[in-house]
Structures are given as C-alpha cells and as structure tokens.
C-alpha atoms as a PDB file:
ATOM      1  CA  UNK A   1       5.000  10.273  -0.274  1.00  0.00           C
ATOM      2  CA  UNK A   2       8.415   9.066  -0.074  1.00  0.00           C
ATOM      3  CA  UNK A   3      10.926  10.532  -2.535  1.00  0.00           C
ATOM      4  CA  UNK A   4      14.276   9.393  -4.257  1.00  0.00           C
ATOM      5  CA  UNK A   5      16.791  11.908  -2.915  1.00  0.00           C
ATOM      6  CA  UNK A   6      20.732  12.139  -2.967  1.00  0.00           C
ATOM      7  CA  UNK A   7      23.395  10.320  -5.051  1.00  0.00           C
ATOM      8  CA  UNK A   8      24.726   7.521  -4.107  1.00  0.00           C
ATOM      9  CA  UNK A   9      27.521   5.389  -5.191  1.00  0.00           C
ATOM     10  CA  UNK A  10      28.047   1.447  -5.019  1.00  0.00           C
ATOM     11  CA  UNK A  11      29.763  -1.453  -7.273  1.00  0.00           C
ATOM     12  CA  UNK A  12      28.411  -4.894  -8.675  1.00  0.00           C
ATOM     13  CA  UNK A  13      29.292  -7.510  -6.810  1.00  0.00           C
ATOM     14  CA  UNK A  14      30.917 -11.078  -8.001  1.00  0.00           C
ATOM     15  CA  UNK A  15      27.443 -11.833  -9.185  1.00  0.00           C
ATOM     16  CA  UNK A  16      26.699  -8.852 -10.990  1.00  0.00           C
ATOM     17  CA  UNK A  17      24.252  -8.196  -8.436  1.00  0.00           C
ATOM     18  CA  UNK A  18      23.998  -4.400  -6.780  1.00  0.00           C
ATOM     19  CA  UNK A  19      22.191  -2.944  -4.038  1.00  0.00           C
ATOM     20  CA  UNK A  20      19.621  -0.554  -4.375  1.00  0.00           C
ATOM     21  CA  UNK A  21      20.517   2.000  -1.588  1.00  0.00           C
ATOM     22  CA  UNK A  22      18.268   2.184   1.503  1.00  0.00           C
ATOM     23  CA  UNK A  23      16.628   4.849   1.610  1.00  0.00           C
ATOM     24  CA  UNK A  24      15.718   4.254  -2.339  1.00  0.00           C
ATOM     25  CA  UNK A  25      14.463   0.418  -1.196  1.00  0.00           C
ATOM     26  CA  UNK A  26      12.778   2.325   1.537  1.00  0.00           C
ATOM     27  CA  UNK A  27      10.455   4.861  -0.494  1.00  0.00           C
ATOM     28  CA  UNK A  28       9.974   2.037  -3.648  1.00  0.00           C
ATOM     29  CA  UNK A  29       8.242  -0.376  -0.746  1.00  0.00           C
ATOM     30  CA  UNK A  30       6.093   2.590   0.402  1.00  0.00           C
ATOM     31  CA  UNK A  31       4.819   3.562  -2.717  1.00  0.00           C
ATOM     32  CA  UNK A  32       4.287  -0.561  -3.881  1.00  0.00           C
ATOM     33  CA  UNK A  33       1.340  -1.883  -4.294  1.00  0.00           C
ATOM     34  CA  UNK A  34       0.350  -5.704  -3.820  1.00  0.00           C
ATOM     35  CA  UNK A  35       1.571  -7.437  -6.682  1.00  0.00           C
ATOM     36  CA  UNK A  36       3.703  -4.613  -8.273  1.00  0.00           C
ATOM     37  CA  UNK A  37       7.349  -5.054  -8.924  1.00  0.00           C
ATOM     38  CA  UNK A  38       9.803  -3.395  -6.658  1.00  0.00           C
ATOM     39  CA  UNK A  39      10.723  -1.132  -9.159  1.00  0.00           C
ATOM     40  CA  UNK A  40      10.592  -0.958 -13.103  1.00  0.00           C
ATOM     41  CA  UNK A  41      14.132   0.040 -14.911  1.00  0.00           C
ATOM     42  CA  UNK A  42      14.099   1.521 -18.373  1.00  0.00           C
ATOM     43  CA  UNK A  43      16.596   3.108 -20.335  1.00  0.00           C
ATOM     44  CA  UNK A  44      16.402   7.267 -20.556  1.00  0.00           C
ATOM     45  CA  UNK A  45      15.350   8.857 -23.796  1.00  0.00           C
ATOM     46  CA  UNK A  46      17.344  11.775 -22.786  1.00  0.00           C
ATOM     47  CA  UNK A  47      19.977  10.744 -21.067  1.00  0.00           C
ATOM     48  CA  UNK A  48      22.978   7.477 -20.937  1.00  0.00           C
ATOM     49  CA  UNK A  49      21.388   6.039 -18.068  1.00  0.00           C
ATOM     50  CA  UNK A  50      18.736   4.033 -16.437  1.00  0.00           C
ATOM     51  CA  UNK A  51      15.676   5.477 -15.125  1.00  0.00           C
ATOM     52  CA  UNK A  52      14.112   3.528 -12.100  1.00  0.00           C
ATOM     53  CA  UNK A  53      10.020   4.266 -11.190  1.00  0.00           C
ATOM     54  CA  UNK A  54       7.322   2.739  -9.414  1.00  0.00           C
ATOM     55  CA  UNK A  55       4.776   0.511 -10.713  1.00  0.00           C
ATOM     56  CA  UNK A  56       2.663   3.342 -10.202  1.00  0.00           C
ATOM     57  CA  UNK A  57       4.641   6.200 -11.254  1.00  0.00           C
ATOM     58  CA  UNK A  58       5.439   3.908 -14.571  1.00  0.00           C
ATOM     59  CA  UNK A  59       1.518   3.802 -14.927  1.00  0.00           C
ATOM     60  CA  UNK A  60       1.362   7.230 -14.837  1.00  0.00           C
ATOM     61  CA  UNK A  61       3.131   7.419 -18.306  1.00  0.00           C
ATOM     62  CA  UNK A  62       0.016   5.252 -19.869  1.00  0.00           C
ATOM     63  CA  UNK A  63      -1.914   8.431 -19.799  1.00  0.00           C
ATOM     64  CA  UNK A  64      -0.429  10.406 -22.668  1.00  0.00           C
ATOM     65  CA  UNK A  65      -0.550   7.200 -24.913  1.00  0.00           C
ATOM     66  CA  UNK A  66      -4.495   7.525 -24.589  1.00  0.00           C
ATOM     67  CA  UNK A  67      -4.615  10.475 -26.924  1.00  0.00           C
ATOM     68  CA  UNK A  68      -3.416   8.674 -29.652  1.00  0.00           C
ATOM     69  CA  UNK A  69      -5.184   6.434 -31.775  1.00  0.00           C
ATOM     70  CA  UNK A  70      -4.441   2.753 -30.549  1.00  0.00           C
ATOM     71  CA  UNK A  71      -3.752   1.712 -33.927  1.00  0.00           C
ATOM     72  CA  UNK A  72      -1.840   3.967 -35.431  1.00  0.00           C
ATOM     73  CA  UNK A  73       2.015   4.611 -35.555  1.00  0.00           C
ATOM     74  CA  UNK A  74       2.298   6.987 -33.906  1.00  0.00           C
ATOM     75  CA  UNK A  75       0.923   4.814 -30.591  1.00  0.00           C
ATOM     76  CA  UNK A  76       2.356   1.967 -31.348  1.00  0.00           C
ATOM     77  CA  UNK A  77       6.119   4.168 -31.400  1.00  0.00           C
ATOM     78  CA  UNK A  78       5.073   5.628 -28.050  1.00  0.00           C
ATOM     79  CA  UNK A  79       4.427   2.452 -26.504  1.00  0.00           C
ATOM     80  CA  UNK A  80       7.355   0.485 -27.849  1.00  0.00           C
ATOM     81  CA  UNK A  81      10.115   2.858 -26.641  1.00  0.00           C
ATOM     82  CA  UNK A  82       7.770   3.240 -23.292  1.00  0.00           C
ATOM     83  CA  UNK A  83       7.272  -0.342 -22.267  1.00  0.00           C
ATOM     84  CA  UNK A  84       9.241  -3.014 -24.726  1.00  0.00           C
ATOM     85  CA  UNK A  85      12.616  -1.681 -23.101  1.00  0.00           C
ATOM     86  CA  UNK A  86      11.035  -2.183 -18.954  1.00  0.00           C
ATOM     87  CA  UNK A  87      12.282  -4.534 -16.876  1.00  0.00           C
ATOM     88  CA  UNK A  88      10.005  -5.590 -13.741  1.00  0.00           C
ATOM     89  CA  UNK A  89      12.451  -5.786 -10.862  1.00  0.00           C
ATOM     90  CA  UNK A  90      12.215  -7.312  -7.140  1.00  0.00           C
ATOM     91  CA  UNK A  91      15.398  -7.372  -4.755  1.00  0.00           C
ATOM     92  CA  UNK A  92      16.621 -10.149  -2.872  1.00  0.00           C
ATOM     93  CA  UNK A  93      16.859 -10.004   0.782  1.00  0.00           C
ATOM     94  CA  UNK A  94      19.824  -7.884   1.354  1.00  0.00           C
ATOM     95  CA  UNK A  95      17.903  -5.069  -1.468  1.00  0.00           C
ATOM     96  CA  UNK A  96      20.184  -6.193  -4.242  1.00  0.00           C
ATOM     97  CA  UNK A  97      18.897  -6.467  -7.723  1.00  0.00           C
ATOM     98  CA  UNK A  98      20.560  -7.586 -11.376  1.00  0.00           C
ATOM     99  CA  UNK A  99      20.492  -5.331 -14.412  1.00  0.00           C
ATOM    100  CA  UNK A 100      19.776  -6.521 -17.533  1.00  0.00           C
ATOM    101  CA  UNK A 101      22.571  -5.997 -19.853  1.00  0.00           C
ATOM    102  CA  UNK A 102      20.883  -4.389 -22.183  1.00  0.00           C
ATOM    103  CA  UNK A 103      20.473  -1.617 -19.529  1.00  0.00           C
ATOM    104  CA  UNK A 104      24.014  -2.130 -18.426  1.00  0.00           C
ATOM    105  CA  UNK A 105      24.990  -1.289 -21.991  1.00  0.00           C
ATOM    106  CA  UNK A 106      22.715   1.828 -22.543  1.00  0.00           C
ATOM    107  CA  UNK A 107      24.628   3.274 -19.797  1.00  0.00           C
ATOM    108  CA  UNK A 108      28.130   2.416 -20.465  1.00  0.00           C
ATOM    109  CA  UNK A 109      28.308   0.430 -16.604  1.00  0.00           C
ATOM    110  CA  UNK A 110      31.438  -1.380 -15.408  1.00  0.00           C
ATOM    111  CA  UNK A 111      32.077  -1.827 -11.967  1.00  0.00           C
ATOM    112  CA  UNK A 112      30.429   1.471  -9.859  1.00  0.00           C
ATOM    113  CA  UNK A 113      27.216   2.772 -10.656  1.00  0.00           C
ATOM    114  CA  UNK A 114      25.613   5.718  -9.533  1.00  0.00           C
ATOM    115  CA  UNK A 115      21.984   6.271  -8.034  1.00  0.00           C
ATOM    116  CA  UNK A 116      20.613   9.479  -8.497  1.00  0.00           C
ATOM    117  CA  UNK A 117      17.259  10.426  -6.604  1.00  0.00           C
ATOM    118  CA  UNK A 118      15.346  12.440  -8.910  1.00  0.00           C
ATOM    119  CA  UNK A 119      11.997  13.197  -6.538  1.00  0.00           C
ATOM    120  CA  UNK A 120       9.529  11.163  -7.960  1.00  0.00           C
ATOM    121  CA  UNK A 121      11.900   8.743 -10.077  1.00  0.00           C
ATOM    122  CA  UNK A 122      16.065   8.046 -10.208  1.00  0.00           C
ATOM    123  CA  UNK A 123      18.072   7.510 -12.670  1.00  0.00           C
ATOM    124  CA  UNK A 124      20.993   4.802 -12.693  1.00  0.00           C
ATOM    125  CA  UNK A 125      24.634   6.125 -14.045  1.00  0.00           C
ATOM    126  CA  UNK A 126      28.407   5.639 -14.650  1.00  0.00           C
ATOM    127  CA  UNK A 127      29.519   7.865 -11.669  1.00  0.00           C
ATOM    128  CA  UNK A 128      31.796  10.072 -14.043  1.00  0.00           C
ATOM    129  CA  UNK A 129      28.793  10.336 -16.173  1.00  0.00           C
ATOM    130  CA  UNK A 130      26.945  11.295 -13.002  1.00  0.00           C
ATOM    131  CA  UNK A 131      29.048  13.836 -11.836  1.00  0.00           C
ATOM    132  CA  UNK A 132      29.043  15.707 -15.463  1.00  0.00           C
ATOM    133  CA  UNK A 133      24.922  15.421 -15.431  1.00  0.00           C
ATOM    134  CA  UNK A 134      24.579  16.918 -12.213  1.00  0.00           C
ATOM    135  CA  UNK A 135      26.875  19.299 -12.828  1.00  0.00           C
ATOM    136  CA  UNK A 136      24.923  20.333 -16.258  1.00  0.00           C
ATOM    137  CA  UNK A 137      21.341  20.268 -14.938  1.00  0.00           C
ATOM    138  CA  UNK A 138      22.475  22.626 -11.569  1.00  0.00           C
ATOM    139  CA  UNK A 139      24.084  24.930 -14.501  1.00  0.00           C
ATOM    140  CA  UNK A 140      20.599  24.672 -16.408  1.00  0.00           C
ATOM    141  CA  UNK A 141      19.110  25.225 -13.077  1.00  0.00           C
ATOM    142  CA  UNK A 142      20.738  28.225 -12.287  1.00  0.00           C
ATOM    143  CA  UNK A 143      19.536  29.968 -15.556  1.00  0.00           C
ATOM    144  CA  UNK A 144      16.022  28.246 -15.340  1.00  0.00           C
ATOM    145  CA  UNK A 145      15.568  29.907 -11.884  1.00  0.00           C
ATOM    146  CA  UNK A 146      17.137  32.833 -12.833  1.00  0.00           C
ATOM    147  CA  UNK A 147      14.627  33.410 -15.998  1.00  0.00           C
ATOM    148  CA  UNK A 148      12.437  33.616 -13.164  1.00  0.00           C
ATOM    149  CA  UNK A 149      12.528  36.359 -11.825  1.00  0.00           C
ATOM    150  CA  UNK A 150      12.086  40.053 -12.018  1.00  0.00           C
ATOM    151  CA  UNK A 151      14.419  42.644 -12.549  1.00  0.00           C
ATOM    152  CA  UNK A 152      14.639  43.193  -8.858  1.00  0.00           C
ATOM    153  CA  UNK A 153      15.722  40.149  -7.956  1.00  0.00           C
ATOM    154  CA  UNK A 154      12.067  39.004  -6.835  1.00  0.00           C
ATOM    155  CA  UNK A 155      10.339  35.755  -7.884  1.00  0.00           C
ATOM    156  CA  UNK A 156       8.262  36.492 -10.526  1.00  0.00           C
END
C-alpha cells in the first residue's frame, strides 16, 4: 500500500490551480479504483485544514454511519458533516488540482499551502499553521509514547 509521507510545500498558481506533490499523485493512483476520483478533499473536524483520502479510504468512513438508524438525527448529522462538505477531485496532466473555496476558506489559504502525509490520508494547510500542528502532535507524541511504557524504560 502506498502511503502519504513528508510535508511538502508549494503555491497556487495564476489560475488558482496547485500541484499535488508526486509522490502524493503517486500513492492516490495506486490505491484508485476505475471510476473513483483522484482524491476526495474535505474539511477537518479537528483541525483548520483540508483532509485529502482515497475513494476508498473515504468509503471506509461509511461504516460507522451503519450503526445508526438511517432515519434518525443522529445519522443524518453524521452524514452531512461526512459527505455534504467532499469534493471529488481529478488532476490535470501536470497533477494540479483547484480547491474549492469553501475549502480554501476553512483553512485560512493564500498563496503557499502545505501537504502533510498523514499514512493513510493528508491533510492540506497554511504552512505556518503546519509548522505549529506538527510541532503540537510530535509534543503529544512524545507523551503518548512515553505513557507507554514501563518504569524501566521498556515498552509496555
């Protein structure tokens, strides 16, 4: 399985158009699917940013929805914030794709943006914003790894 890995920093172009970087174009097409988009943006519950999956990875988050009654609130909630606010993307030749603006605007994006491999997923950002996140989640990290272990030192 390919993975989304590094950060990596471009700028929009005259067009408003931006390239998705290689390696990121490289494991979305290996993990497509005939007839699935390139890759499906959405904006982050958590976070000011964009998060980018796969048409299947984005299916994947179908399954928790099946718990809940299809008619109720509570599902119809779910859904809405899951899928009403995805955008089904494909690049152009040279890998470069156009973000909605409601996207753009969710994550505060002028000029440079910053993609941020995540494994599995990325997320799009203002590079300053960038910068801060990964500096909070290795923080975050640190302890979460740390809570791990035993008193010696040992993984637990």
């Amino acid at each position: 399985m390919s993975m989304f890995l590094g950060t990596h920093q471009n700028r929009f172009d005259a067009k408003g158009r931006v390239s998705i970087p290689a390696s990121f174009r490289t494991a979305l097409r290996n993990q497509a699917q005939p007839g699935d988009a390139l890759v499906i943006l959405r904006p982050s519950h958590l976070h000011p940013c964009i998060e980018g999956w796969t048409a299947s990875a984005f299916a994947s988050l179908s399954a928790p929805l099946d718990e809940y009654d299809p008619f109720s609130e509570d599902h119809d909630d779910l859904a809405a914030s899951l899928y009403a606010d995805a955008y089904p993307l494909d690049s152009d030749k040279e890998g470069r794709i156009i973000l909605p603006e409601a996207l753009k605007s969710h994550a505060g994006l002028t000029d440079e943006i910053s993609f941020m491999g995540l494994g599995r997923t990325f997320q799009i950002w203002d590079p300053t914003a960038a910068a801060e996140r990964r500096q909070q989640a290795r923080a975050r990290a640190k302890i979460l790894t740390s809570e791990r272990r035993t008193p010696q030192g040992t993984p637990a």
